[in-house]
Protein backbone atom coordinates (compact mmCIF):
# COMPACT_ATOMS: atom_id res chain seq x y z
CA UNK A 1 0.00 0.00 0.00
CA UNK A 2 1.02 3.68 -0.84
CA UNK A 3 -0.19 6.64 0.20
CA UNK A 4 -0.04 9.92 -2.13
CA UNK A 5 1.39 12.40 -0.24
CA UNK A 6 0.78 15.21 -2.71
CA UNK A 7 -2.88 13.96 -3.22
CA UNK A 8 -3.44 13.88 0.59
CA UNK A 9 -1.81 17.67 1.49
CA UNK A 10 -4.48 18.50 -1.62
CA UNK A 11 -7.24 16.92 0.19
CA UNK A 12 -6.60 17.98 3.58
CA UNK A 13 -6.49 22.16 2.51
CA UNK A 14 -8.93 21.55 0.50
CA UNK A 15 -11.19 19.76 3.36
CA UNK A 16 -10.31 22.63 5.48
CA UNK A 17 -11.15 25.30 2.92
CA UNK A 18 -14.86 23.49 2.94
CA UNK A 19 -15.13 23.12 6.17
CA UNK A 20 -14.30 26.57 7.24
CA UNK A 21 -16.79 28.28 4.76
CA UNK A 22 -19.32 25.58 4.94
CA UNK A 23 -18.54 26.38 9.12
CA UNK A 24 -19.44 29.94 8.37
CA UNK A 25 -22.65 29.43 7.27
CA UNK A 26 -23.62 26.89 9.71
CA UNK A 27 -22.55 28.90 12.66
CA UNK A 28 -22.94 32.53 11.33
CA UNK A 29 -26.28 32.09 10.26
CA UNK A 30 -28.75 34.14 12.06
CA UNK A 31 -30.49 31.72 14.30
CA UNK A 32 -27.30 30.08 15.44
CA UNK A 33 -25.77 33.95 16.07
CA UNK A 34 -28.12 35.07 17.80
CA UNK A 35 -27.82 31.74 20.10
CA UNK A 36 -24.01 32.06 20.76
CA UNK A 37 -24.39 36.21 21.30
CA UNK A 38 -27.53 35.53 24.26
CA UNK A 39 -24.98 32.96 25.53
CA UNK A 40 -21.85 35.74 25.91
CA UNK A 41 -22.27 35.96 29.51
CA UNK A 42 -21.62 32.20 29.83
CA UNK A 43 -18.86 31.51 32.47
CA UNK A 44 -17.96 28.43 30.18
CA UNK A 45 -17.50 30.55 26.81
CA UNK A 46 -14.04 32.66 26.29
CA UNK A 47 -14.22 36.33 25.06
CA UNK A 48 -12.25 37.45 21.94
CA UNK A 49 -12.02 40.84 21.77
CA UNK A 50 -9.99 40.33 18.11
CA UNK A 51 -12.38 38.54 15.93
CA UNK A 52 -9.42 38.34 12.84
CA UNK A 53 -7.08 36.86 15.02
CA UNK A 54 -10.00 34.16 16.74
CA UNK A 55 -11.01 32.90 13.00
CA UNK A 56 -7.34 32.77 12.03
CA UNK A 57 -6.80 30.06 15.06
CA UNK A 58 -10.16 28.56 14.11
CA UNK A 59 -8.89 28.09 10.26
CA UNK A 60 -5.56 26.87 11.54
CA UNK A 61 -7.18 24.67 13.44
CA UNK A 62 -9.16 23.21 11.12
CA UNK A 63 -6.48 23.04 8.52
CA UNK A 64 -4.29 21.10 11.04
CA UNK A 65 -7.40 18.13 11.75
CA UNK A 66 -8.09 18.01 7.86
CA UNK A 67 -3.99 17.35 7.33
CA UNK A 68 -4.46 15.10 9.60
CA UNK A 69 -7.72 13.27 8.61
CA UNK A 70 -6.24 13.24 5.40
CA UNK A 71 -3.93 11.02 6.18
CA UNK A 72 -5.69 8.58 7.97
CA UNK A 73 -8.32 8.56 5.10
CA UNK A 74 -5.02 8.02 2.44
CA UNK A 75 -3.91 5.30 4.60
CA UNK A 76 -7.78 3.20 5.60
CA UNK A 77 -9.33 4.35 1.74
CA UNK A 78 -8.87 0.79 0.78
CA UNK A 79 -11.10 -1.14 3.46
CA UNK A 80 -14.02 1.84 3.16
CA UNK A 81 -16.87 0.67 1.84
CA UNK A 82 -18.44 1.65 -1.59
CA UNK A 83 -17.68 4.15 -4.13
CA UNK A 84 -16.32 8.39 -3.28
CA UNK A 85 -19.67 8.94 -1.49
CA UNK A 86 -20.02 5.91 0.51
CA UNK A 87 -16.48 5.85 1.47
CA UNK A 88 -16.89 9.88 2.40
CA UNK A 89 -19.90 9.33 4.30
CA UNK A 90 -18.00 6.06 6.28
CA UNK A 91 -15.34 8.38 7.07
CA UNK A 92 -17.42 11.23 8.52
CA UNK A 93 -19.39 8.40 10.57
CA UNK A 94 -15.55 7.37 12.01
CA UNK A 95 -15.09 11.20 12.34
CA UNK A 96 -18.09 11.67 14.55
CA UNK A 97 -16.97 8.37 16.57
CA UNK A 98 -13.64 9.43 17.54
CA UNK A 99 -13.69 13.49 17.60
CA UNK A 100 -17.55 14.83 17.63
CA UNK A 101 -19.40 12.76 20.06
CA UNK A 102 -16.13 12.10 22.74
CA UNK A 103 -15.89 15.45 22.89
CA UNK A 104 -19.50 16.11 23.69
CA UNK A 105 -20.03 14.26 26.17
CA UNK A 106 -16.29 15.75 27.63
CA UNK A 107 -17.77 18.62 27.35
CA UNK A 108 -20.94 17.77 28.82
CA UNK A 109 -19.74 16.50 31.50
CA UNK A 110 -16.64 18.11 32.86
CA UNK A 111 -17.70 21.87 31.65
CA UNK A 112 -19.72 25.07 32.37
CA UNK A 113 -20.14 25.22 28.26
CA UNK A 114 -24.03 26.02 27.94
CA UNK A 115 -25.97 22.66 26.77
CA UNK A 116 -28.03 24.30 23.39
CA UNK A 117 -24.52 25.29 22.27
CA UNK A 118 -23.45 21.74 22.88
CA UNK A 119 -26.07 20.91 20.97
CA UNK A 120 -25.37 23.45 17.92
CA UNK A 121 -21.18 21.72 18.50
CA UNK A 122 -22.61 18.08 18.13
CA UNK A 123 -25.01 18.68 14.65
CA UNK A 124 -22.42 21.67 12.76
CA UNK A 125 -19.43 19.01 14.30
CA UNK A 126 -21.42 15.84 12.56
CA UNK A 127 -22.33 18.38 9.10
CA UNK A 128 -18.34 19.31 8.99
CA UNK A 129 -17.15 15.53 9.13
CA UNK A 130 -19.48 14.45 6.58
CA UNK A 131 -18.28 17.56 4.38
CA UNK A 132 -14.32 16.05 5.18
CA UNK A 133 -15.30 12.76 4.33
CA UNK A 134 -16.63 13.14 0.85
CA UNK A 135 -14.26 16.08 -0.07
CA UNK A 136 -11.22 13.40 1.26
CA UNK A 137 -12.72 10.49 -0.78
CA UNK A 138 -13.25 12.75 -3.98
CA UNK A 139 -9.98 14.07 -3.55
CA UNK A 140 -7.78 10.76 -2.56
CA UNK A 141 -8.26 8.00 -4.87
């Protein structure tokens, strides 16, 4: 087995281009806005006074999971069911297994973070890894 490095850096900034405007709308929208803005006085949410600098960490972030994700989707593409969107959509599911719903419920449980924006984290969180998975599988063949 060999894994396409050059294919898989592709896929990963490209997964994290997606997901950060795909992100945008899901969380900038305004019902979700006006959600996280009523929940600013939350003890268990941090204040960023410079909003640039905040979405810069977010997109780094994001670009360093999808690098990542990449990877692992490069390296487990073979045993994936089905064709791109099966295999995308198998991927997001082992996305949401490992990074979305652990950290819910660590969240959930061990946090002051207000529960509807736990909530909001656990469906946009399951949307974005479905988004990785089928951009990874077109991507990485």
């Amino acid at each position: 087995m060999s894994i396409d490095i050059l294919q898989s850096i592709v896929g990963g900034i490209t997964a994290s281009l997606v997901w950060f405007m795909a992100g945008g709308v899901l969380y900038m929208n305004p019902f979700v806005a006006k959600i996280y803005r009523d929940a600013q006085k939350s003890p268990g949410l941090k204040k960023w006074a410079n909003v640039p600098k905040y979405l810069s960490f977010q997109f780094y972030g994001i670009l360093a999971q999808c690098l990542l994700w990449a990877f692992v989707f490069a390296f487990i593409k073979s045993v994936l069911p089905g064709g791109i969107i099966l295999k995308g959509i198998s991927f997001g599911l082992l996305l949401v297994a490992v990074k979305i719903f652990p950290r819910f419920v660590d969240m959930w449980t061990q946090s002051t973070y207000p529960d509807n924006l736990l909530v909001i984290e656990f469906v946009n969180g399951t949307i974005g890894s479905f988004i990785i998975g089928v951009v990874l599988a077109y991507l990485i063949r």
